[in-house]
N, C-alpha and C. Protein backbone atom coordinates (compact mmCIF):
# COMPACT_ATOMS: atom_id res chain seq x y z
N UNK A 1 48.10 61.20 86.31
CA UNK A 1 47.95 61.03 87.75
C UNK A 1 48.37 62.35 88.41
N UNK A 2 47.59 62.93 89.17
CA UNK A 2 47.63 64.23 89.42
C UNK A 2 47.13 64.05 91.31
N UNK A 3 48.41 64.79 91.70
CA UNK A 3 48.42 64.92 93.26
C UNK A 3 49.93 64.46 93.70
N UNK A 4 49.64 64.17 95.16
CA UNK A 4 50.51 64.34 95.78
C UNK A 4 51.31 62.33 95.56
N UNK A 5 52.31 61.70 95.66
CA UNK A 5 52.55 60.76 95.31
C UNK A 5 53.16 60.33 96.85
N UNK A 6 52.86 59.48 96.92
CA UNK A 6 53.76 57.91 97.86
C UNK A 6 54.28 57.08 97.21
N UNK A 7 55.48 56.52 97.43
CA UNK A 7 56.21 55.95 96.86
C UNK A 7 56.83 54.40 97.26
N UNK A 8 56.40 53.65 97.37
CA UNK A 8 56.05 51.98 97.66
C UNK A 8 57.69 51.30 97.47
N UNK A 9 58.69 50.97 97.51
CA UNK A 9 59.85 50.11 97.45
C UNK A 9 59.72 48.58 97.55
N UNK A 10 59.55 48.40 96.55
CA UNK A 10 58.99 46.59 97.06
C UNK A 10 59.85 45.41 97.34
N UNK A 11 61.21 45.81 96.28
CA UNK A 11 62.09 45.03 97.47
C UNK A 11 62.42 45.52 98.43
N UNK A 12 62.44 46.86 98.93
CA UNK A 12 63.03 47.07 99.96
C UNK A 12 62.08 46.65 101.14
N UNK A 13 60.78 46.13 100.91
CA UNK A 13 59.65 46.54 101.76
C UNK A 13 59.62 44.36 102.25
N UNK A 14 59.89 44.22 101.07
CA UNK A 14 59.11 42.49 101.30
C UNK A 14 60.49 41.69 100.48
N UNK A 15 60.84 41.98 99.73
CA UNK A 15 62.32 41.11 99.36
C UNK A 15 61.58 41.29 97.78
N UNK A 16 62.52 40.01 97.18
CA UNK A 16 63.03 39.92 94.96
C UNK A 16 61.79 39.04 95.41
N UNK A 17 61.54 38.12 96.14
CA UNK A 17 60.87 36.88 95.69
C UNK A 17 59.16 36.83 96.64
N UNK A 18 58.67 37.34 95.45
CA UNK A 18 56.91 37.69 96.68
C UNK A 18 55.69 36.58 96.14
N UNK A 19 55.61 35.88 97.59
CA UNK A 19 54.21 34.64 97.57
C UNK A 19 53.14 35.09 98.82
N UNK A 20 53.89 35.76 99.63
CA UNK A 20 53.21 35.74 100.91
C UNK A 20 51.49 36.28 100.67
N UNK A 21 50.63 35.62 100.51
CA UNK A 21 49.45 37.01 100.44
C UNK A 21 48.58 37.62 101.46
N UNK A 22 49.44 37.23 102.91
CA UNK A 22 48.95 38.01 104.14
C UNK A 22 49.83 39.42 103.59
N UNK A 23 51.19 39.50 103.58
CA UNK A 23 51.66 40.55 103.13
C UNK A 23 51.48 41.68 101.96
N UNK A 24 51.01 40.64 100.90
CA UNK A 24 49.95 41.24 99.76
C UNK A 24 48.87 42.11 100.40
N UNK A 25 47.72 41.45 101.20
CA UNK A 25 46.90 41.97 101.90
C UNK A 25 46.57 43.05 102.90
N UNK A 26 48.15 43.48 103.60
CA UNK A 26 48.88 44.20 103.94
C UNK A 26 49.19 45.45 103.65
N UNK A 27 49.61 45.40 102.19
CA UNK A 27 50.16 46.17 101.11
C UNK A 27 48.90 46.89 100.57
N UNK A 28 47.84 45.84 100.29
CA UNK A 28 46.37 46.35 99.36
C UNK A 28 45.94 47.47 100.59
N UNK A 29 45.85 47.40 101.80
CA UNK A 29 45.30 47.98 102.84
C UNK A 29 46.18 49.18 102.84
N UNK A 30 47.45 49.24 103.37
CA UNK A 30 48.26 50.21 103.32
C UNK A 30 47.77 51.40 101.80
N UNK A 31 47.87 50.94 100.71
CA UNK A 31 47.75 51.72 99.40
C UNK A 31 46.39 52.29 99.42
N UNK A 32 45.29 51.88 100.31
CA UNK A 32 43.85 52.01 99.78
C UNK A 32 43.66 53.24 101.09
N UNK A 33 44.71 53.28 101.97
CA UNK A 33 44.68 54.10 103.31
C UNK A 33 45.65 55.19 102.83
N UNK A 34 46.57 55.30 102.27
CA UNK A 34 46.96 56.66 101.81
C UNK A 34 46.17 56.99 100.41
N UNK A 35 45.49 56.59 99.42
CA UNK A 35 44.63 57.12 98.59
C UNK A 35 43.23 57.83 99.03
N UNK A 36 42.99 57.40 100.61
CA UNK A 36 41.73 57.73 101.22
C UNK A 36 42.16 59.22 101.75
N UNK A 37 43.90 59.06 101.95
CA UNK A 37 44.27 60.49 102.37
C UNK A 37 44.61 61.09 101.73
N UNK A 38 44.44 60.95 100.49
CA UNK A 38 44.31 62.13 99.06
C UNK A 38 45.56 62.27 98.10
N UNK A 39 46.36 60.74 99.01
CA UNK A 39 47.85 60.35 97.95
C UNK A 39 47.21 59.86 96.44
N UNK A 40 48.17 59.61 95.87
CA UNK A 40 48.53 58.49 94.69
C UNK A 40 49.60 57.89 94.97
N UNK A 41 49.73 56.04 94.47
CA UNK A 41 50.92 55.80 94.96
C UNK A 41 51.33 55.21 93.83
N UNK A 42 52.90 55.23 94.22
CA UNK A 42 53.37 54.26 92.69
C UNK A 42 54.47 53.46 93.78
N UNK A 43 54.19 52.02 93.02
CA UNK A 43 55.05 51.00 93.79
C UNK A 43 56.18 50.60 92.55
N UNK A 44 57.03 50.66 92.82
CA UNK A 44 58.32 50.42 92.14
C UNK A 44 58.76 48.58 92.08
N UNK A 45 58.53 48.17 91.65
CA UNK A 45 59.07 47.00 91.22
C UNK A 45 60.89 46.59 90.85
N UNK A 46 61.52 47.53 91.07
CA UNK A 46 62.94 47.38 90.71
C UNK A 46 63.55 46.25 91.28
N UNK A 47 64.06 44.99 90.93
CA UNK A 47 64.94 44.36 91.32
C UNK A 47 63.80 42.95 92.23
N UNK A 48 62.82 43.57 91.37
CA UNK A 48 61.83 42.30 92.22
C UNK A 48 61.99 41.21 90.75
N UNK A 49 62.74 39.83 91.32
CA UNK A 49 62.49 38.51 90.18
C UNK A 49 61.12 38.37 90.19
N UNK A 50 60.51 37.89 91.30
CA UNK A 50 59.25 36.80 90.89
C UNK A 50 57.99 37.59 91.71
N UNK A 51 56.74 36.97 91.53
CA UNK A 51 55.65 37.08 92.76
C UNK A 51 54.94 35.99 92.03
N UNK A 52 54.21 35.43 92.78
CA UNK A 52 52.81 35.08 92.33
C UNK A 52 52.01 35.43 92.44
N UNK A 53 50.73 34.72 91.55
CA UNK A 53 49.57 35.75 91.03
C UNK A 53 48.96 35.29 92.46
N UNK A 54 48.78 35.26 93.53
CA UNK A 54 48.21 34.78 94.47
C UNK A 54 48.50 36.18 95.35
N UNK A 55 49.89 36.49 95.38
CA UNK A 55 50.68 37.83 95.62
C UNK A 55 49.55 38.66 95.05
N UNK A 56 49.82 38.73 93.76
CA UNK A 56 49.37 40.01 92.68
C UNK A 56 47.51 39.96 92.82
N UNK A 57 46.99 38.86 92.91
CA UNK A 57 45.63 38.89 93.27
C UNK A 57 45.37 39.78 94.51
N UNK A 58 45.66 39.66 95.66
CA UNK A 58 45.32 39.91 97.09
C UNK A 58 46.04 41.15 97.03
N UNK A 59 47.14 41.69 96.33
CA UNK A 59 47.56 43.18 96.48
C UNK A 59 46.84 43.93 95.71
N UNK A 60 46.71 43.85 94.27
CA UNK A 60 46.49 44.57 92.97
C UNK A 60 44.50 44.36 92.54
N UNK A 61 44.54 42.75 92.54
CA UNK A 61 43.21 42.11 92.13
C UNK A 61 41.73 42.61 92.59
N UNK A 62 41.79 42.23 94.01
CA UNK A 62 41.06 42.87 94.62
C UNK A 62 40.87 44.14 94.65
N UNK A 63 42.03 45.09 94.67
CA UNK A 63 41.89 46.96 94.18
C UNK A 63 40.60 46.86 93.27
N UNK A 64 41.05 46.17 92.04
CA UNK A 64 40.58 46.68 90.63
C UNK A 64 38.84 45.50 90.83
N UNK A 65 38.86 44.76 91.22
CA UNK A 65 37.63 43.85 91.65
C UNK A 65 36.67 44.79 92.64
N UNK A 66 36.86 45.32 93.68
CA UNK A 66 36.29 46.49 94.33
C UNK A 66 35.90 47.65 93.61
N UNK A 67 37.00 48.02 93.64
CA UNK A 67 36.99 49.69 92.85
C UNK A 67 36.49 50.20 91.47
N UNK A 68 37.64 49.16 90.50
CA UNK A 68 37.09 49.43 89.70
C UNK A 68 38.48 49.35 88.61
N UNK A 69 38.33 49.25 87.37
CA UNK A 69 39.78 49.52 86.46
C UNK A 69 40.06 51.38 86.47
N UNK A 70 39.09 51.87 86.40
CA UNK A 70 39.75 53.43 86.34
C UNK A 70 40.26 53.98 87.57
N UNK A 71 39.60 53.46 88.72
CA UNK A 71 40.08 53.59 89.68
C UNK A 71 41.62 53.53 90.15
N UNK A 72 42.03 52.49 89.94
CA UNK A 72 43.35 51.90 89.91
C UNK A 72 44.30 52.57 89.39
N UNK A 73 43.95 52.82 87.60
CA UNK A 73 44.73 53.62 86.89
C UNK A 73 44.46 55.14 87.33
N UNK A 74 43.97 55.51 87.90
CA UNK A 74 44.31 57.04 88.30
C UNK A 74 44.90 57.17 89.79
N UNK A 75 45.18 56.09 90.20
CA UNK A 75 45.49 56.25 91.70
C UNK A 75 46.77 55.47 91.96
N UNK A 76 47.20 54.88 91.20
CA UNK A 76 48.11 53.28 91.46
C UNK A 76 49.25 53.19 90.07
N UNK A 77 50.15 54.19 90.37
CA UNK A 77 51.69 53.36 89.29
C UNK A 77 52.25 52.16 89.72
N UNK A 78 52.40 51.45 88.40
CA UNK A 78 53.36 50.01 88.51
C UNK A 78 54.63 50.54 88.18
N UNK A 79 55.59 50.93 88.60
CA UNK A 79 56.99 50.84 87.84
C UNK A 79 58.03 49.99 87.98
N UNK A 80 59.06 50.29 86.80
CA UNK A 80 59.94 49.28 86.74
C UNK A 80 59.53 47.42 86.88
N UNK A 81 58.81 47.36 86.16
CA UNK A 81 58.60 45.65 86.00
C UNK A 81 58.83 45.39 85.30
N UNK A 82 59.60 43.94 85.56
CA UNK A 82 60.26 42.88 84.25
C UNK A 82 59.08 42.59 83.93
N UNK A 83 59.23 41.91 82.47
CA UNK A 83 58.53 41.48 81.84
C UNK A 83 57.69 40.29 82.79
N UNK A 84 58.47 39.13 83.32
CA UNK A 84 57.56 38.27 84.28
C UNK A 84 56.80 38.52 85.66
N UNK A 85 57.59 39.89 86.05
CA UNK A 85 56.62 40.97 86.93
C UNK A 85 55.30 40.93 86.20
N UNK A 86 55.13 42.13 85.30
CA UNK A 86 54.24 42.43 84.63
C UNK A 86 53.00 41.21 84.10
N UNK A 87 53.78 40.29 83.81
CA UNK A 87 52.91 38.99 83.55
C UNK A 87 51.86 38.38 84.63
N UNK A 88 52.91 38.36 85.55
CA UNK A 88 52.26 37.77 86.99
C UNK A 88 50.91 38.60 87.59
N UNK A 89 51.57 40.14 87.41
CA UNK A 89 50.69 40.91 87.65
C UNK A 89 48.85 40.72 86.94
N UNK A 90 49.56 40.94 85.68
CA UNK A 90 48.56 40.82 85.09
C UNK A 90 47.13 39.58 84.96
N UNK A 91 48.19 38.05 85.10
CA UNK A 91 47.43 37.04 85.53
C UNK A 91 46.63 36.95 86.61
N UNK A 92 47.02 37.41 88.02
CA UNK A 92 46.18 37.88 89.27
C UNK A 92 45.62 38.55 88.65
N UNK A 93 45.08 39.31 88.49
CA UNK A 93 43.92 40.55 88.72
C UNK A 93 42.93 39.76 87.71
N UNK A 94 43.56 39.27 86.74
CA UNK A 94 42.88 38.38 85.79
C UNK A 94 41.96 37.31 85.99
N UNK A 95 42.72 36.47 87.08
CA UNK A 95 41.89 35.21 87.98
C UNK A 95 40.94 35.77 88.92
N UNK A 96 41.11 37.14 89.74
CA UNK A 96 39.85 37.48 90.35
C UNK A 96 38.80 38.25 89.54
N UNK A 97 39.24 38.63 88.58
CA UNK A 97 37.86 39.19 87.86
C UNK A 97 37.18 38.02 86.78
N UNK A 98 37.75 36.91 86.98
CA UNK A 98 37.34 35.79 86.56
C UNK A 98 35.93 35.08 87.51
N UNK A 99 36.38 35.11 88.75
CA UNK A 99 35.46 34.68 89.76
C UNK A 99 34.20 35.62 89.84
């Protein structure tokens, strides 16, 4: 990932415990508006317990449902996710490229 980086705080931004997916939706918009301005962003997951894939659909899902999978991975770090982060994550993006 090459350029300039933004840097996302997700508990600091929305709290440990994420369902909301107006705020998801929020988030997807925000990330897709500094990549248009020639960022990369990486959202930090530290100290986040839970989300649902409803969360992870409407933030992450839709990215990679639009765009594309390479897209994502050259523009979009996940860091620091627990293992049930990572899961959740992965199940959203999973259920919309299902549809």
């Amino acid at each position: 990932m090459k350029g300039p980086l933004i840097y996302y705080d997700i508990k600091d931004m929305y709290g440990s415990d994420l369902s909301s997916t107006k705020l998801a939706t929020e988030l997807r918009k925000s990330i897709l508006e500094e990549i248009d301005l020639g960022f990369n962003v990486e959202i930090d997951f530290k100290d986040v317990r839970s989300l649902s894939t409803g969360w992870t659909r409407n933030a992450f899902g839709v990215i990679v449902k639009e765009k594309g999978e390479d897209f994502f991975k050259s523009h979009i770090l996940l860091s620091n996710m627990s293992k049930g982060v990572r899961k959740s994550i992965l199940e959203g993006i999973g259920e919309i490229l299902e549809v």
